[in-house]
C-alpha atoms as a PDB file:
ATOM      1  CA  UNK A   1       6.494 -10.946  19.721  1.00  0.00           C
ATOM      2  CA  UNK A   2       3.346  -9.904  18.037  1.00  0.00           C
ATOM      3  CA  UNK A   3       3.883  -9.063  13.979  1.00  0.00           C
ATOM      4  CA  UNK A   4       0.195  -7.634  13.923  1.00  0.00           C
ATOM      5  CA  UNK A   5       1.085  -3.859  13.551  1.00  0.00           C
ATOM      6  CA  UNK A   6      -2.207  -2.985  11.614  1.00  0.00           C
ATOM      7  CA  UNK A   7      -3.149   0.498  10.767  1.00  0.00           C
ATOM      8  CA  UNK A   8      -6.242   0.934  13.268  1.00  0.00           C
ATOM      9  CA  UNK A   9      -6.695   4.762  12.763  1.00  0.00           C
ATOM     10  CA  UNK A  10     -10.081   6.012  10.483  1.00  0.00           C
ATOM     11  CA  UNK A  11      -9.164   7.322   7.268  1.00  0.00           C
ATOM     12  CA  UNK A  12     -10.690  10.609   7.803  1.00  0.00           C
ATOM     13  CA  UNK A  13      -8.561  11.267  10.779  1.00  0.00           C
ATOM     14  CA  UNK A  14      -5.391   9.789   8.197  1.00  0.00           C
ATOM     15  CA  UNK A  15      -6.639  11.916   5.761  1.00  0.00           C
ATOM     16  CA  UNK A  16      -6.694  15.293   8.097  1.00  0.00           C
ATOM     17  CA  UNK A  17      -3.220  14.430   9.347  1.00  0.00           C
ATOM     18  CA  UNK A  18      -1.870  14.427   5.823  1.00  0.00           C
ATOM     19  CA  UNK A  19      -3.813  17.953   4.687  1.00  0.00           C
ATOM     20  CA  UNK A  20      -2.205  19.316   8.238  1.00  0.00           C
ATOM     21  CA  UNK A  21       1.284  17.840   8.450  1.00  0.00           C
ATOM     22  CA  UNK A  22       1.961  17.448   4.133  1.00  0.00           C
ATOM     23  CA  UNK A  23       2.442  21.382   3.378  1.00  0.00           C
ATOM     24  CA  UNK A  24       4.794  21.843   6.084  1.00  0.00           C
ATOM     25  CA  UNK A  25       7.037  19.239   4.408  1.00  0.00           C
ATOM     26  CA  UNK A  26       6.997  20.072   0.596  1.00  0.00           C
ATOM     27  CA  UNK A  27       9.389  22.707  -0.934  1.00  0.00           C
ATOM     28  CA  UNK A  28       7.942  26.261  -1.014  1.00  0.00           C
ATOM     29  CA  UNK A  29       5.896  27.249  -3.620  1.00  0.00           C
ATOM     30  CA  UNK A  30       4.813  23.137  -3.807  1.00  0.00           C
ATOM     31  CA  UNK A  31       1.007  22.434  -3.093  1.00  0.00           C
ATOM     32  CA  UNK A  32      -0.867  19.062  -2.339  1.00  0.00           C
ATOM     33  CA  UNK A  33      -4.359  17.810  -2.114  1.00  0.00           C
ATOM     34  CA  UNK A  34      -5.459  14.280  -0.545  1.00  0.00           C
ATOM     35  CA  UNK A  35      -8.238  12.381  -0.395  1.00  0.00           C
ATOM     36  CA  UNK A  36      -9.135   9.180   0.587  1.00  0.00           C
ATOM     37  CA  UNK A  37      -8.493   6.284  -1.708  1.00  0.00           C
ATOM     38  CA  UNK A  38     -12.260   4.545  -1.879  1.00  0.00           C
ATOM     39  CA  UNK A  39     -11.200   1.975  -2.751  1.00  0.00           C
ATOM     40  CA  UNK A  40      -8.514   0.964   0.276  1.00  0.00           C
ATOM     41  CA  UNK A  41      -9.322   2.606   3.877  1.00  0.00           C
ATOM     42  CA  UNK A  42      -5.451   2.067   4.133  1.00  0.00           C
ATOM     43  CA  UNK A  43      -4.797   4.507   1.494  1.00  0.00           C
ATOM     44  CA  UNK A  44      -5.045   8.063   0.248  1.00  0.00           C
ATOM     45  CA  UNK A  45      -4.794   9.736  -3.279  1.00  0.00           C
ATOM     46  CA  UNK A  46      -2.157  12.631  -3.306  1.00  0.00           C
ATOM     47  CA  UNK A  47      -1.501  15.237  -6.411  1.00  0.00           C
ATOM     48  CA  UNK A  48       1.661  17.738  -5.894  1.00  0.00           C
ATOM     49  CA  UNK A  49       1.407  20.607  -7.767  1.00  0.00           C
ATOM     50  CA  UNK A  50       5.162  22.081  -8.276  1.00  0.00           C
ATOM     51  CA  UNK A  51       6.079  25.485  -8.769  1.00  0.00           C
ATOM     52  CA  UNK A  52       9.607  24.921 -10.193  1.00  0.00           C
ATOM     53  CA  UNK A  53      10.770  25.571 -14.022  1.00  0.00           C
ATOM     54  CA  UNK A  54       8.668  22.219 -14.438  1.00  0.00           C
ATOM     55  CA  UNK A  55       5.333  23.473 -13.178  1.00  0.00           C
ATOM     56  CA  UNK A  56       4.191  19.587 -13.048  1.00  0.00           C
ATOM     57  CA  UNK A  57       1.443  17.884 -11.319  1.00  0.00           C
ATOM     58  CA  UNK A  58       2.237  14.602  -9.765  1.00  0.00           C
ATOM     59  CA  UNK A  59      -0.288  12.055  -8.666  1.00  0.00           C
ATOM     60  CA  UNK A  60       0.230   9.249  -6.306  1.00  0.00           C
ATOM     61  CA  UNK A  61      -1.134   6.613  -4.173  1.00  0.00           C
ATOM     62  CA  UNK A  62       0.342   6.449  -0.481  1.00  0.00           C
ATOM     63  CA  UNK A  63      -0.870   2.923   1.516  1.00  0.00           C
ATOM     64  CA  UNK A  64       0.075   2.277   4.596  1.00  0.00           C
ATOM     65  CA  UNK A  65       1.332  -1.583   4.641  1.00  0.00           C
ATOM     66  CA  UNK A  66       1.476  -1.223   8.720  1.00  0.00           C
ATOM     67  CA  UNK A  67       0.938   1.301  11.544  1.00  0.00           C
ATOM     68  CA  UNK A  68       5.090   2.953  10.229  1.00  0.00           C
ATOM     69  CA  UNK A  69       5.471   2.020   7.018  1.00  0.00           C
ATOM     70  CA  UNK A  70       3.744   3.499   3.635  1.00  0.00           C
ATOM     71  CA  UNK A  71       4.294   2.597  -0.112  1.00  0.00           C
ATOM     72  CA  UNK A  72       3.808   5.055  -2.122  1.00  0.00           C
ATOM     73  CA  UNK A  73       2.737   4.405  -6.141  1.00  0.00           C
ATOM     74  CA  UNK A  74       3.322   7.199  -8.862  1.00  0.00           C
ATOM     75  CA  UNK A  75       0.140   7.442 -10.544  1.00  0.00           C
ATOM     76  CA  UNK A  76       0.233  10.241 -13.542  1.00  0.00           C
ATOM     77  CA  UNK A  77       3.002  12.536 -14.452  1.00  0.00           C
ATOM     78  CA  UNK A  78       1.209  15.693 -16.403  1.00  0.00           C
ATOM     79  CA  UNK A  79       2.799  18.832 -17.584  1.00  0.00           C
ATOM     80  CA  UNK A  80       0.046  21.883 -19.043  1.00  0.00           C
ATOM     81  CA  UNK A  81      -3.028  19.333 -18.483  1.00  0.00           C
ATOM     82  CA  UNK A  82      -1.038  16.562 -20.687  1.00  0.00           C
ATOM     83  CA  UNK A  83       0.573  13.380 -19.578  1.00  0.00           C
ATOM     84  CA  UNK A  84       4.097  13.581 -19.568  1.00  0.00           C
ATOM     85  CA  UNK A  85       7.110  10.645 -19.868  1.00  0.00           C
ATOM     86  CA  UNK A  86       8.289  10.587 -16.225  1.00  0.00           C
ATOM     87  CA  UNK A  87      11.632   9.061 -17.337  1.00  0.00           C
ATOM     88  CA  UNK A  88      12.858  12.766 -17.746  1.00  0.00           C
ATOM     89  CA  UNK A  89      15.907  12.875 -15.539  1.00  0.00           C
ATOM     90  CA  UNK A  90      14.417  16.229 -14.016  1.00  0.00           C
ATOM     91  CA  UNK A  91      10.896  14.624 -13.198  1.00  0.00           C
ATOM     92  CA  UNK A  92      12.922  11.657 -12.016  1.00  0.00           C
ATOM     93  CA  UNK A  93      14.318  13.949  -8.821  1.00  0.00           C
ATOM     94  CA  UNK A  94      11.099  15.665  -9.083  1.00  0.00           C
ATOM     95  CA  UNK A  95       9.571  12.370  -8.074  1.00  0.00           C
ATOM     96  CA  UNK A  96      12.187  11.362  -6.012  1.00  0.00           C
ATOM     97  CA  UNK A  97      12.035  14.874  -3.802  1.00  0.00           C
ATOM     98  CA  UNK A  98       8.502  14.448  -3.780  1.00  0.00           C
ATOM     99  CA  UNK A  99       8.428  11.047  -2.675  1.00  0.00           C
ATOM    100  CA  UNK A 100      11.064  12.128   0.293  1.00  0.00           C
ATOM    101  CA  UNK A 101       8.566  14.812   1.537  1.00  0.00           C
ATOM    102  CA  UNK A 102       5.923  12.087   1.668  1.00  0.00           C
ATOM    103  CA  UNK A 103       7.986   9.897   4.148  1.00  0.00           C
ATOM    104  CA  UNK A 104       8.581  12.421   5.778  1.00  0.00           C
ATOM    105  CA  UNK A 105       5.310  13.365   6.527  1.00  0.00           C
ATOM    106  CA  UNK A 106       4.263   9.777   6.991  1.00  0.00           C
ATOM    107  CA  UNK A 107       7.277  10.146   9.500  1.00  0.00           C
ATOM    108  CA  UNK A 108       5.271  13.064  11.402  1.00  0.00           C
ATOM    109  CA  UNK A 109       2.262  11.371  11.594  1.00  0.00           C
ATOM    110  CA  UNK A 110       3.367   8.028  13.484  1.00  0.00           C
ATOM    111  CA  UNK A 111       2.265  10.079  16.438  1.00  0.00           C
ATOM    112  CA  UNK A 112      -1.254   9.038  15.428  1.00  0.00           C
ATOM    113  CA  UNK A 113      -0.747   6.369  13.085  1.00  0.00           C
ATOM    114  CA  UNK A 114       1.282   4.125  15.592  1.00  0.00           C
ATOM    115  CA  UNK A 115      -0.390   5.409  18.611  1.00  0.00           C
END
């Protein structure tokens, strides 16, 4: 049994999946941009902009460790342009509920990802 399950897909397509597939799986109101991480071709950059009665902007790093599975880092919490303490119990399931939409859509995209 092979354990070489590498991600083989370009990160433009990776990227385009998550712009398509990413809005259809945050709450309403919730927006999201990505971009590729230049650093990693096995990663993108993702801020969520939330339109709740927190109105924060959320910025993480998703990597794909394999073809399935993605790790996803929390990157900035701000709040009105300003960093905020993400230990906030209502940023907490902010961050949480975000993080679920993002496996989610990572979920989606195995279609192309573990093609």
């Amino acid at each position: 049994m092979s354990t070489n399950d590498t991600l083989t897909i370009p990160q433009s397509e990776l990227v385009q999946g998550w712009r398509t597939k990413l809005p259809e799986c945050l709450d309403t109101g919730f927006s999201a941009k990505v971009e590729p991480d230049e650093a990693n071709p096995h990663a993108l950059n993702i801020e969520i902009r939330t339109n709740d009665h927190e109105m924060l902007e959320l910025t993480f790093r998703v990597q794909y460790m394999d073809s399935r599975e993605i790790e996803i880092e929390l990157l900035d919490v701000q709040q009105e342009d300003r960093s905020v303490d993400e230990r906030n119990d209502s940023i907490q399931q902010s961050i949480a509920n975000c993080r679920r939409q993002m496996h989610e859509c990572a979920q989606i995209l195995q279609a192309i990802t573990h093609a």
